[in-house]
C-alpha atoms as a PDB file:
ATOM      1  CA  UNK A   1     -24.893  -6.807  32.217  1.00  0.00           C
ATOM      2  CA  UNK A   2     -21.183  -6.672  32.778  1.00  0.00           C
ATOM      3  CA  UNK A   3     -20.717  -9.947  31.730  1.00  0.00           C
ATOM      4  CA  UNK A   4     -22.085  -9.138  28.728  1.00  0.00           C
ATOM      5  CA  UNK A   5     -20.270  -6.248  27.863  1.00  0.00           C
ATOM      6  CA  UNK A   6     -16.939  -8.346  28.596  1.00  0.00           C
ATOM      7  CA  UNK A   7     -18.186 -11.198  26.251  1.00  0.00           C
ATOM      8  CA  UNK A   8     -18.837  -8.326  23.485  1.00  0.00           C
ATOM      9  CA  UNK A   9     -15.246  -6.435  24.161  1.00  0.00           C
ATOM     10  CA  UNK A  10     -13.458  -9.923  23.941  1.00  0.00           C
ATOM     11  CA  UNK A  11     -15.304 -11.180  20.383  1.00  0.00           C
ATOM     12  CA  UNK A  12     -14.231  -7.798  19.048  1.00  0.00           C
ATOM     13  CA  UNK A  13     -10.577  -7.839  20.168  1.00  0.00           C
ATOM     14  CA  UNK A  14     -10.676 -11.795  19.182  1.00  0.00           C
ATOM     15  CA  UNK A  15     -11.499 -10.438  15.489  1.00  0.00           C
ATOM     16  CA  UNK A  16      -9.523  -7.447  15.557  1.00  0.00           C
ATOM     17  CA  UNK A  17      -6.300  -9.896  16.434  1.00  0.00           C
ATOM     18  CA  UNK A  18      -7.747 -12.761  14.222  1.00  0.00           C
ATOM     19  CA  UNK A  19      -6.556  -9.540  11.505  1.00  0.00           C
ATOM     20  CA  UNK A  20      -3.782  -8.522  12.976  1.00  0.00           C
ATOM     21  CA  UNK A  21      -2.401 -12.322  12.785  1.00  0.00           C
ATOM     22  CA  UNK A  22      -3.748 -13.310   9.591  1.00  0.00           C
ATOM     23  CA  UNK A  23      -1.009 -12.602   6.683  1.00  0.00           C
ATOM     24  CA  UNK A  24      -2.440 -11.034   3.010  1.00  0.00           C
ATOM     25  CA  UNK A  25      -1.421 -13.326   0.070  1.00  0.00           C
ATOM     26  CA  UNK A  26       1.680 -11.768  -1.839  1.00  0.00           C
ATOM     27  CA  UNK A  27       0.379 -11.583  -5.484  1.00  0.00           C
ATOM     28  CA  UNK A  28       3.266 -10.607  -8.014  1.00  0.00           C
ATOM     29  CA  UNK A  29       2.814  -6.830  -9.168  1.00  0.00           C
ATOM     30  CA  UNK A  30       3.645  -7.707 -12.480  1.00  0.00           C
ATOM     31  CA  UNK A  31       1.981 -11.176 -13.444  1.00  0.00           C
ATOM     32  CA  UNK A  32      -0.784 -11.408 -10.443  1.00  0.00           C
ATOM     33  CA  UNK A  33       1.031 -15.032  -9.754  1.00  0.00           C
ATOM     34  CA  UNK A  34       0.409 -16.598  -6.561  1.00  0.00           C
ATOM     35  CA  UNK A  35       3.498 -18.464  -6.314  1.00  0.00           C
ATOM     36  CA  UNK A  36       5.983 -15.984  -4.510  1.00  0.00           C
ATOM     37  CA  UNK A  37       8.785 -16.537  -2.652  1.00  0.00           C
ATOM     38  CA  UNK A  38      10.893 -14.157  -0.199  1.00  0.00           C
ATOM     39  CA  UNK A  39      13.940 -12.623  -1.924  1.00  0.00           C
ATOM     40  CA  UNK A  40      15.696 -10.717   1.203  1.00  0.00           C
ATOM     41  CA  UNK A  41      14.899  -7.133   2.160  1.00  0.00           C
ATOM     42  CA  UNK A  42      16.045  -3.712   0.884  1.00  0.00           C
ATOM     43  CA  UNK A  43      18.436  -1.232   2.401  1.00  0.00           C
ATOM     44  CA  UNK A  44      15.537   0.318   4.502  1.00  0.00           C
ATOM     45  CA  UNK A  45      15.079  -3.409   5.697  1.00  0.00           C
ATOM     46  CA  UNK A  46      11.791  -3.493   3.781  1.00  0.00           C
ATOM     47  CA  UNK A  47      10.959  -7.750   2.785  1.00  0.00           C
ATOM     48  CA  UNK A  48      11.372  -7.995  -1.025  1.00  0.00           C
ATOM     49  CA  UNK A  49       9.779 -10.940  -2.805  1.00  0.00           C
ATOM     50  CA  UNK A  50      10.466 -12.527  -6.045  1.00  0.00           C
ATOM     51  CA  UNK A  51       8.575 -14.519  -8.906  1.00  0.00           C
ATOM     52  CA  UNK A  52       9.480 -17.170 -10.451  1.00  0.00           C
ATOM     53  CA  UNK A  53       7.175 -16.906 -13.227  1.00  0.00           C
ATOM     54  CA  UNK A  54       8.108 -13.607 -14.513  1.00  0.00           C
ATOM     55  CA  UNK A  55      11.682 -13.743 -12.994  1.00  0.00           C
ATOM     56  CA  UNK A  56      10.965 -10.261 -11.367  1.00  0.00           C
ATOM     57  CA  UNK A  57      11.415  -8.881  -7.828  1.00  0.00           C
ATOM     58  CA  UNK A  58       9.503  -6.460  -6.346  1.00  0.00           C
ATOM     59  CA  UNK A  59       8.707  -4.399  -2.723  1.00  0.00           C
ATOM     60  CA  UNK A  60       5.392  -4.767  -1.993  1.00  0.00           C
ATOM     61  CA  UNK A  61       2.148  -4.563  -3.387  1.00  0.00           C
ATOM     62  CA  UNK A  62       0.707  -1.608  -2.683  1.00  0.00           C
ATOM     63  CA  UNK A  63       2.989   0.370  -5.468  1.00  0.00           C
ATOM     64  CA  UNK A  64       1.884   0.210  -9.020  1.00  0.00           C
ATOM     65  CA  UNK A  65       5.202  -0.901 -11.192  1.00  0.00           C
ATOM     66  CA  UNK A  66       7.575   2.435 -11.954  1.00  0.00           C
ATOM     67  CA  UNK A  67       5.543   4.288  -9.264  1.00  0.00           C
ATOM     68  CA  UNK A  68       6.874   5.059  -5.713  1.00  0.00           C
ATOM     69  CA  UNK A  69       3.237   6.109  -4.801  1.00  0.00           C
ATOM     70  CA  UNK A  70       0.817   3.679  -3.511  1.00  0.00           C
ATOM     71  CA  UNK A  71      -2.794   3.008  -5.558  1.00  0.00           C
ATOM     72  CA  UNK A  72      -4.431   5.138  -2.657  1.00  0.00           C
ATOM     73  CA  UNK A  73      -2.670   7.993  -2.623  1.00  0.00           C
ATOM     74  CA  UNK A  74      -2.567   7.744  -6.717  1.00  0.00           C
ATOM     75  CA  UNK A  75      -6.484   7.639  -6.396  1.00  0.00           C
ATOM     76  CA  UNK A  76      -6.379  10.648  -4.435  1.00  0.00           C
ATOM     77  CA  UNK A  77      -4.679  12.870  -6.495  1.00  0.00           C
ATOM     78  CA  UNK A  78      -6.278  11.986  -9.574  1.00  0.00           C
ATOM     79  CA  UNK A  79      -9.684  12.422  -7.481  1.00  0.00           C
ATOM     80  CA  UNK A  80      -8.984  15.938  -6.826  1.00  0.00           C
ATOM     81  CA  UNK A  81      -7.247  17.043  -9.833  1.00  0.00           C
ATOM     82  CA  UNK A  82     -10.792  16.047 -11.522  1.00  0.00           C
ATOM     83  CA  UNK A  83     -11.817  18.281  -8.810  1.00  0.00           C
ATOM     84  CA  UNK A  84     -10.193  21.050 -10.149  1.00  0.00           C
ATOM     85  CA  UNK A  85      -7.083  21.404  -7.840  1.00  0.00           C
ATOM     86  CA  UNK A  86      -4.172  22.566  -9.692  1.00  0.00           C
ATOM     87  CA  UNK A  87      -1.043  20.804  -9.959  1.00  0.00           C
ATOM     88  CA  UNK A  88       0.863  23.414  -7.872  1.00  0.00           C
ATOM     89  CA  UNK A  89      -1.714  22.596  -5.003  1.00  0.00           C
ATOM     90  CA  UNK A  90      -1.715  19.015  -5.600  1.00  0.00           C
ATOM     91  CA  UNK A  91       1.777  18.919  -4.745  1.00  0.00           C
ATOM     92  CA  UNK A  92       1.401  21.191  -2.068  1.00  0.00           C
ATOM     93  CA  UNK A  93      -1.009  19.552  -0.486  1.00  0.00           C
ATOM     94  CA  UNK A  94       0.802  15.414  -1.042  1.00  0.00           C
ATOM     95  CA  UNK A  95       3.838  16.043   0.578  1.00  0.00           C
ATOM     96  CA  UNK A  96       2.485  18.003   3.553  1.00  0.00           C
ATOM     97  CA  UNK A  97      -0.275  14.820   3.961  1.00  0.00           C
ATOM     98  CA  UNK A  98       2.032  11.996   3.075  1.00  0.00           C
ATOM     99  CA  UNK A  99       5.574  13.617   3.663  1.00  0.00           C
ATOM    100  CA  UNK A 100       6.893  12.723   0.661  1.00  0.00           C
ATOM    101  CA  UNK A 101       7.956  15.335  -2.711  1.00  0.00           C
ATOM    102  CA  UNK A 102       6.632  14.774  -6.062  1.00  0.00           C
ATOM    103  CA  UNK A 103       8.337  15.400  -9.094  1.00  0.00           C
ATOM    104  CA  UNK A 104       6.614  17.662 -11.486  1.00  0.00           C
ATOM    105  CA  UNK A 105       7.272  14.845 -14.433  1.00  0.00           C
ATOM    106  CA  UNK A 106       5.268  12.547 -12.066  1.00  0.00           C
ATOM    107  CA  UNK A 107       2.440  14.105 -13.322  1.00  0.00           C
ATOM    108  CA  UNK A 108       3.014  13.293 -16.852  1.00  0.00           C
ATOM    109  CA  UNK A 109       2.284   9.700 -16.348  1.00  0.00           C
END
């Protein structure tokens, strides 16, 4: 029985590394090209990456272009504005969950 349970724990830390290790392809924001190469890092020492195709640099990819808000937390707000929060709340409620302040005119976009 033990041994079992140690063969189970040891497949599921195998495949929780095997995620850990593997690297997500960098896709350009801006053209969704493949070919990207490393450009340096920002100020906060976050890796910035650059495309030759569109001759553009960018952060990462989990910002949509112009936005300093990821897809996720985008999805979220629009989710509960439909909802029927108000943008007062919405605000609120983003920078105590994420820690960061949103601009009113953010909302306008």
């Amino acid at each position: 029985m033990q041994k079992v349970i140690e063969s189970v724990l040891v497949g599921v830390l195998k495949g929780i590394m095997n995620e850990k290790i593997q690297a997500k392809p960098v896709i350009c924001k801006y053209c969704g090209s493949s070919l990207i190469w490393k450009y340096g890092s920002n100020r906060k020492g976050v890796q910035r990456y650059y495309c030759p195709s569109c001759n553009r640099a960018f952060l990462d990819n989990t910002n949509l272009p112009k936005m300093s808000i990821s897809i996720k937390q985008l999805s979220d707000i629009i989710g509960q504005y439909y909802g029927g929060m108000s943008l007062k709340e919405l605000r609120r409620q983003f920078k105590q969950q994420y820690g960061k302040e949103l601009a009113r005119s953010s909302f306008d976009r």
